[in-house]
N, C-alpha and C. Protein backbone atom coordinates (compact mmCIF):
# COMPACT_ATOMS: atom_id res chain seq x y z
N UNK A 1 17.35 -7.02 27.63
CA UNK A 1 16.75 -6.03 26.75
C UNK A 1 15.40 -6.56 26.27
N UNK A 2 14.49 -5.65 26.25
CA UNK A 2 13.01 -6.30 26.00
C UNK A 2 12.88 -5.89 24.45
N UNK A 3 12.54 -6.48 23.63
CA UNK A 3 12.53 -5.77 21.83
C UNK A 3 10.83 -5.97 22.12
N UNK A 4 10.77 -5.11 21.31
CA UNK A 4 9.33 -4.70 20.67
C UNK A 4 8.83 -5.00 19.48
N UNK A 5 8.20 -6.53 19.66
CA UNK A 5 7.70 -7.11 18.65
C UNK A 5 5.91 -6.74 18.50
N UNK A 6 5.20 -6.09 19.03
CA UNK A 6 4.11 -5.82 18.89
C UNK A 6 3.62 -5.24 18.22
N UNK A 7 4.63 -4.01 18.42
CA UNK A 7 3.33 -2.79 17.68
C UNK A 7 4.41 -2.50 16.44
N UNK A 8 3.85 -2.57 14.98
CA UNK A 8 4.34 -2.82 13.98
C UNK A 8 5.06 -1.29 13.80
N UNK A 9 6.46 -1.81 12.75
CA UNK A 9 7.40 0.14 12.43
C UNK A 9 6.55 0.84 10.89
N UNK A 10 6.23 1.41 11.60
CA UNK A 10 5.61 2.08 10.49
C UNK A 10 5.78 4.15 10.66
N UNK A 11 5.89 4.53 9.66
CA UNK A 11 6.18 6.14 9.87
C UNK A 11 5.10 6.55 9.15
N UNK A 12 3.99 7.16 9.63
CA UNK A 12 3.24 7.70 9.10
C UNK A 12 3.58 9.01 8.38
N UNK A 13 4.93 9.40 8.80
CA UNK A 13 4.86 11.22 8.55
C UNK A 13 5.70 11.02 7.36
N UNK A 14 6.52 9.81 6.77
CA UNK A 14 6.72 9.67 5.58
C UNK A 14 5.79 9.72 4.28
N UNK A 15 5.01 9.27 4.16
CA UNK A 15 4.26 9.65 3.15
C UNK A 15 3.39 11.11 3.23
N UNK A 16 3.85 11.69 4.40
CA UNK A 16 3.06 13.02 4.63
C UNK A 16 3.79 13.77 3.96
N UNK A 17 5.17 13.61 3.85
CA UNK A 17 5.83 14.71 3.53
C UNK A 17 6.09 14.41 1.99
N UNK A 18 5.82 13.80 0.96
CA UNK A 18 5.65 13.40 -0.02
C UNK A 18 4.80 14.29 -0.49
N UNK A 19 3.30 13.57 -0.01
CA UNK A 19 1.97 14.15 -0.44
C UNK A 19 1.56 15.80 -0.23
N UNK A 20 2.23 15.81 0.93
CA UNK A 20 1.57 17.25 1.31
C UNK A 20 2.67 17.81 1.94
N UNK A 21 3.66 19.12 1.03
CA UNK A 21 4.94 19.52 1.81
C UNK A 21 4.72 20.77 2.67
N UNK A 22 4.77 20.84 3.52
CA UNK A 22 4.81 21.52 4.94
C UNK A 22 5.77 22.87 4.84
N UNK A 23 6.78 22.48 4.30
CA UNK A 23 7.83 23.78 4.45
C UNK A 23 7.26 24.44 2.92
N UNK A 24 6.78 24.25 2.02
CA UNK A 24 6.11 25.62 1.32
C UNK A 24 5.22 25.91 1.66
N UNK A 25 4.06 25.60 2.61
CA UNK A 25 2.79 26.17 2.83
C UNK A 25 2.99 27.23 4.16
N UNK A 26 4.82 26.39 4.95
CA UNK A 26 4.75 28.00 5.96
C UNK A 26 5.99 29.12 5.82
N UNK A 27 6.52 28.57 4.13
CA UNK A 27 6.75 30.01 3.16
C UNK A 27 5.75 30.49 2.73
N UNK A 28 5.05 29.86 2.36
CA UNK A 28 3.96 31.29 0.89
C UNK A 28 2.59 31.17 1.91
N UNK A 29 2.26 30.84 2.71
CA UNK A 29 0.63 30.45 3.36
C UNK A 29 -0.27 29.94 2.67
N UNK A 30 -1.50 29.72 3.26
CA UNK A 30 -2.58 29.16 3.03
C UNK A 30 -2.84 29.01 1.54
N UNK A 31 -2.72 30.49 1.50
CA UNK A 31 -3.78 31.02 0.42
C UNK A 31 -3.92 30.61 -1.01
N UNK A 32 -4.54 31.09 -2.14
CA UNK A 32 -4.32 30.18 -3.44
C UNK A 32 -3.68 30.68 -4.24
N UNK A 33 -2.37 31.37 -3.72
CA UNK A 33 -1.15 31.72 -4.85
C UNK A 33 -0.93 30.73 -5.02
N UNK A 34 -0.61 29.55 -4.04
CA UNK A 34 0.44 28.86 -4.08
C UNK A 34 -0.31 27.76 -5.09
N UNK A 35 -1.58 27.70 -5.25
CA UNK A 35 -2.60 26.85 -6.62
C UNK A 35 -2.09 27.36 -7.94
N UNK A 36 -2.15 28.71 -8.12
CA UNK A 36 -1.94 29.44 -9.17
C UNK A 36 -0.54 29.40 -9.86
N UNK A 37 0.42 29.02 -9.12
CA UNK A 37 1.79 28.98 -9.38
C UNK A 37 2.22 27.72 -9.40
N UNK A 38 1.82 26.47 -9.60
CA UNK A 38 1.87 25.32 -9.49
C UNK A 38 2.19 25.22 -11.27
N UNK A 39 3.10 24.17 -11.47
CA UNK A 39 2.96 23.88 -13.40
C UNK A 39 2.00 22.89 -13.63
N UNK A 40 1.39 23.04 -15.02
CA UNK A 40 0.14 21.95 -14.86
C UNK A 40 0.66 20.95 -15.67
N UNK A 41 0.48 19.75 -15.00
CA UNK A 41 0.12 18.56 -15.35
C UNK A 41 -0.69 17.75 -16.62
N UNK A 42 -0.17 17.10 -17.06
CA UNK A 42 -0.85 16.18 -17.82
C UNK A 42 -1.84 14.81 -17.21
N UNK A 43 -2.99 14.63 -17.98
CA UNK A 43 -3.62 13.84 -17.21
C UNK A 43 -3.00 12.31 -17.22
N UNK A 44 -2.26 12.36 -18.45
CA UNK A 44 -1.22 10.86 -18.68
C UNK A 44 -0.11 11.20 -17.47
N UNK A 45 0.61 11.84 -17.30
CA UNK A 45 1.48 12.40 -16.22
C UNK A 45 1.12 11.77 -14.83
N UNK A 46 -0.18 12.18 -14.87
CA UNK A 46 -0.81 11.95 -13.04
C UNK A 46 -1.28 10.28 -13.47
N UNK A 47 -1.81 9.72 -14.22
CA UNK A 47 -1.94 8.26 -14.10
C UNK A 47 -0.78 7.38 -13.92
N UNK A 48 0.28 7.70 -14.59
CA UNK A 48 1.45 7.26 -14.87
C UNK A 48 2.32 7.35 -13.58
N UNK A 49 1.74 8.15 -12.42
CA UNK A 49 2.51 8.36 -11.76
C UNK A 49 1.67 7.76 -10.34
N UNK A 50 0.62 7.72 -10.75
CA UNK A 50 -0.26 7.02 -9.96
C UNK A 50 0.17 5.49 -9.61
N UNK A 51 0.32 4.89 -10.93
CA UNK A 51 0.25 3.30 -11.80
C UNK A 51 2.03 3.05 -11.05
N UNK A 52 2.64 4.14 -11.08
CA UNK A 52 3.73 3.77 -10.62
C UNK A 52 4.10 3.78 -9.10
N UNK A 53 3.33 4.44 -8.10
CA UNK A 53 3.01 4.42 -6.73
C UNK A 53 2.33 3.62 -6.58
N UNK A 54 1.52 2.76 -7.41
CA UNK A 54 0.39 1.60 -6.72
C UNK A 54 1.79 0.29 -7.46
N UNK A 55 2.14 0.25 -8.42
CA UNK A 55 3.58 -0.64 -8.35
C UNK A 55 4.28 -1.04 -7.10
N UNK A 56 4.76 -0.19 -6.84
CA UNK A 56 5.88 0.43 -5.60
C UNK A 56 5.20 -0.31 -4.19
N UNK A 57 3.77 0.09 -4.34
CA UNK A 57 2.74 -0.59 -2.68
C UNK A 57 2.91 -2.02 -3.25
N UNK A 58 3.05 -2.63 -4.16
CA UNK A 58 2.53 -3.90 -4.36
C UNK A 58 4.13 -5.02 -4.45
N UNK A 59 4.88 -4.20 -4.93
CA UNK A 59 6.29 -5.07 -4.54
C UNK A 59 6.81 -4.85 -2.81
N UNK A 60 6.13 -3.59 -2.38
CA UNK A 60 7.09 -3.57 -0.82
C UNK A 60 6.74 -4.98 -0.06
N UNK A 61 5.59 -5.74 0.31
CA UNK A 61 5.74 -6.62 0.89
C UNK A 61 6.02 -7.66 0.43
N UNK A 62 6.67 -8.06 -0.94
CA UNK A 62 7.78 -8.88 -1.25
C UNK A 62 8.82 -8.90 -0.22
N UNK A 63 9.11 -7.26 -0.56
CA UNK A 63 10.71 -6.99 -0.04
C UNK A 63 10.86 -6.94 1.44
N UNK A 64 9.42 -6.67 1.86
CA UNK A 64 9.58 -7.05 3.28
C UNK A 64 9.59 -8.46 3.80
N UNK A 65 8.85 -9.12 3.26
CA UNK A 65 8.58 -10.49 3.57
C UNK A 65 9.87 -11.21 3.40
N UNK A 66 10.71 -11.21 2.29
CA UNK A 66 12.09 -11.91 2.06
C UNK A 66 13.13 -11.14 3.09
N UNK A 67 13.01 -9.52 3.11
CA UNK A 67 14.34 -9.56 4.42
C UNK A 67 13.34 -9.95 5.93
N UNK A 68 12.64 -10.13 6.26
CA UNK A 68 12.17 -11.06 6.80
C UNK A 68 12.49 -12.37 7.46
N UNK A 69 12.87 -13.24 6.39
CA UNK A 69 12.89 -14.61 5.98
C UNK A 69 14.17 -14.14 5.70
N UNK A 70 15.14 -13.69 5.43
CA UNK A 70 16.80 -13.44 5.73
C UNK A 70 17.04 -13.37 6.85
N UNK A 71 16.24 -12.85 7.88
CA UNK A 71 16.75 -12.76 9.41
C UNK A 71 16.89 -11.33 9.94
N UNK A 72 16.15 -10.30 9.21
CA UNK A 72 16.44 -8.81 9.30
C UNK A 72 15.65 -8.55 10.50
N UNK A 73 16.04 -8.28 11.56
CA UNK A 73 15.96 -7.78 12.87
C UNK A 73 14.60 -6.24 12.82
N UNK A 74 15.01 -5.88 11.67
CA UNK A 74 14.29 -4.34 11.71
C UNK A 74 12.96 -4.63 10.96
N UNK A 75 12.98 -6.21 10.46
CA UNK A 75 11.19 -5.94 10.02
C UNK A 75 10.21 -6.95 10.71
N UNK A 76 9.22 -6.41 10.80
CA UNK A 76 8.49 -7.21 11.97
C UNK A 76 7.47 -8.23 10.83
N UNK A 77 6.76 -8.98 11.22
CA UNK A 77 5.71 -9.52 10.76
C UNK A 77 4.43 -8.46 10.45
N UNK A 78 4.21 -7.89 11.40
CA UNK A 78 3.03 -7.02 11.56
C UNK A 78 3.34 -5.88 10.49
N UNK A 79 4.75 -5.60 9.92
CA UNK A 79 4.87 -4.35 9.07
C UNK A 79 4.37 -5.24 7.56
N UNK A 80 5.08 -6.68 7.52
CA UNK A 80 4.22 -7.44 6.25
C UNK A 80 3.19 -7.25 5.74
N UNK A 81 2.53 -7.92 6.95
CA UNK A 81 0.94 -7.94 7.09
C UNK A 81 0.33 -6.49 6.72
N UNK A 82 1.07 -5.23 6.98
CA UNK A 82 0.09 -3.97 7.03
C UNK A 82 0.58 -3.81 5.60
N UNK A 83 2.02 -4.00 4.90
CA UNK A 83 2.03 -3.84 4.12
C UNK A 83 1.20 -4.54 2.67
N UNK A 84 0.79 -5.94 3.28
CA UNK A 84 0.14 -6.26 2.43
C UNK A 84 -1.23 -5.79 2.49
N UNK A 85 -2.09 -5.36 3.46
CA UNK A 85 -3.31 -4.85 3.12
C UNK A 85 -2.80 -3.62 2.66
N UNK A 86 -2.10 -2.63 2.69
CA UNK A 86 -1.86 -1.24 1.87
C UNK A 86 -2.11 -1.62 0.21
N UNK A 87 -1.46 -2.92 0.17
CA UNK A 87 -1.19 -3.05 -1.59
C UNK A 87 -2.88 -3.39 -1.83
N UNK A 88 -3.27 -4.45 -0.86
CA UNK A 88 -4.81 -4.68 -1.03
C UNK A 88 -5.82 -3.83 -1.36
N UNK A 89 -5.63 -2.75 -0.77
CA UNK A 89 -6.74 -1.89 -0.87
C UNK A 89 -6.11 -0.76 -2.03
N UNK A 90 -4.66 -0.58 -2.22
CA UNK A 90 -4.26 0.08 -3.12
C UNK A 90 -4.71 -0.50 -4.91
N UNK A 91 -5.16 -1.90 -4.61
CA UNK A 91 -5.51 -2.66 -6.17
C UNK A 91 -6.95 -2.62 -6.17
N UNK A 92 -7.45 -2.56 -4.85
CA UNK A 92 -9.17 -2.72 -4.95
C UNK A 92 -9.28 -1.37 -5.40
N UNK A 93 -8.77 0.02 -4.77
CA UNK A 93 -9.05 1.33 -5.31
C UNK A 93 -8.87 1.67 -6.77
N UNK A 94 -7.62 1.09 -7.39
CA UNK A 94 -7.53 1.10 -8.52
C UNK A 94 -8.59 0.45 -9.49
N UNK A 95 -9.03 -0.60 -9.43
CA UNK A 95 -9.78 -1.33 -9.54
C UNK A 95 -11.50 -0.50 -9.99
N UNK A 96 -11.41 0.11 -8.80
CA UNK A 96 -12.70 0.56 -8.59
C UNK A 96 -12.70 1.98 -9.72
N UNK A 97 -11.76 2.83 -9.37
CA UNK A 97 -11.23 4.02 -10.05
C UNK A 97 -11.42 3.77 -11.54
N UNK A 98 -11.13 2.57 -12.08
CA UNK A 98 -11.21 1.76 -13.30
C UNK A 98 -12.60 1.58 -14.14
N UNK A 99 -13.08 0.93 -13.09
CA UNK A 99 -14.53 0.86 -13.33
C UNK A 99 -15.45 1.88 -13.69
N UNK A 100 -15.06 2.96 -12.80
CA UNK A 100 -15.97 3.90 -12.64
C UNK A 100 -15.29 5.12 -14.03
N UNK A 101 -14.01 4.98 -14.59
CA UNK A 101 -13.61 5.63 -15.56
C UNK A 101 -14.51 4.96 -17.01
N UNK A 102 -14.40 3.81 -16.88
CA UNK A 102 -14.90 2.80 -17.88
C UNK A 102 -16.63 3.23 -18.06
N UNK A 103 -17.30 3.09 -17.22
CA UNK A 103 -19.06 3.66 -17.25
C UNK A 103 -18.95 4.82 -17.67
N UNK A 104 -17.47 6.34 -16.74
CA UNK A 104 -18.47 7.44 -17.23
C UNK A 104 -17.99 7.36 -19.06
N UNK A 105 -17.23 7.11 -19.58
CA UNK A 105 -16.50 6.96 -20.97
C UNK A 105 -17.89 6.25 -21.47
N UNK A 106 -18.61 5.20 -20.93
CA UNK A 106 -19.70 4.64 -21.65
C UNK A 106 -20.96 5.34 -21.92
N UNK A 107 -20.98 6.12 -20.32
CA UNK A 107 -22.33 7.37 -20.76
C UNK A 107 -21.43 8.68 -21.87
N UNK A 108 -20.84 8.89 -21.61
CA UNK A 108 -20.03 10.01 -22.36
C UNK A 108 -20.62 9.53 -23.87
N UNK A 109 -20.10 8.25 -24.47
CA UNK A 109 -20.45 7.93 -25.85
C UNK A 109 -22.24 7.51 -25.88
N UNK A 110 -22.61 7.43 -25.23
CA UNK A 110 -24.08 7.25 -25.38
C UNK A 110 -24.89 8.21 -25.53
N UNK A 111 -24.14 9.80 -25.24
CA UNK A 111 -24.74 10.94 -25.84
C UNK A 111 -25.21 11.19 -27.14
N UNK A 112 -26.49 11.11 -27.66
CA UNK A 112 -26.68 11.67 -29.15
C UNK A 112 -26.71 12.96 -29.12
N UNK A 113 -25.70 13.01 -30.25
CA UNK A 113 -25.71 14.85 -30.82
C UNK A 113 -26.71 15.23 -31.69
């Protein structure tokens, strides 16, 4: 039996179906009912939920790396490795997102009324 250690397991269409769900857009279509009928959000809501998806990227290659290093057959090296640049660029974005909240809050107060 030949195993396939090369090309790393990764499912792209998992986080697709998270982010963007497929089976209501080919109930209701395109159009922007489906905007209009949405409940709105809090802006603490969407950070909080953000802060907790960039969590989540940053412990998975723990958990990959140790079943790993247990002997787990189903995780490769290469899923580590991708998982650790996901968390990488998931802290640099935050990071940046940060920054750039922090300046406009600084011009915001630098307005004289």
């Amino acid at each position: 039996m030949i195993e396939n250690r090369i090309v790393p397991n990764i499912n792209i269409f998992s986080n697709l179906s998270q982010s963007f769900p497929i089976d209501d857009f080919s109930k209701q279509g395109f159009g922007l009912s489906k905007l209009d009928s949405q409940k709105e959000t809090s802006f603490k809501d969407v950070l909080s939920g953000l802060v907790s998806n960039l969590n989540a990227e940053i412990q998975k290659p723990d958990q990959l790396l140790q079943a790993q290093m247990m002997g787990n057959q189903d995780v490769d090296i290469h899923d580590v490795v991708t998982a650790i640049a996901k968390a990488d660029l998931g802290v640099t974005m935050a990071v940046q997102m940060t920054s750039k909240v922090v300046t406009a809050y600084n011009q915001v107060m630098q307005i004289s009324i």
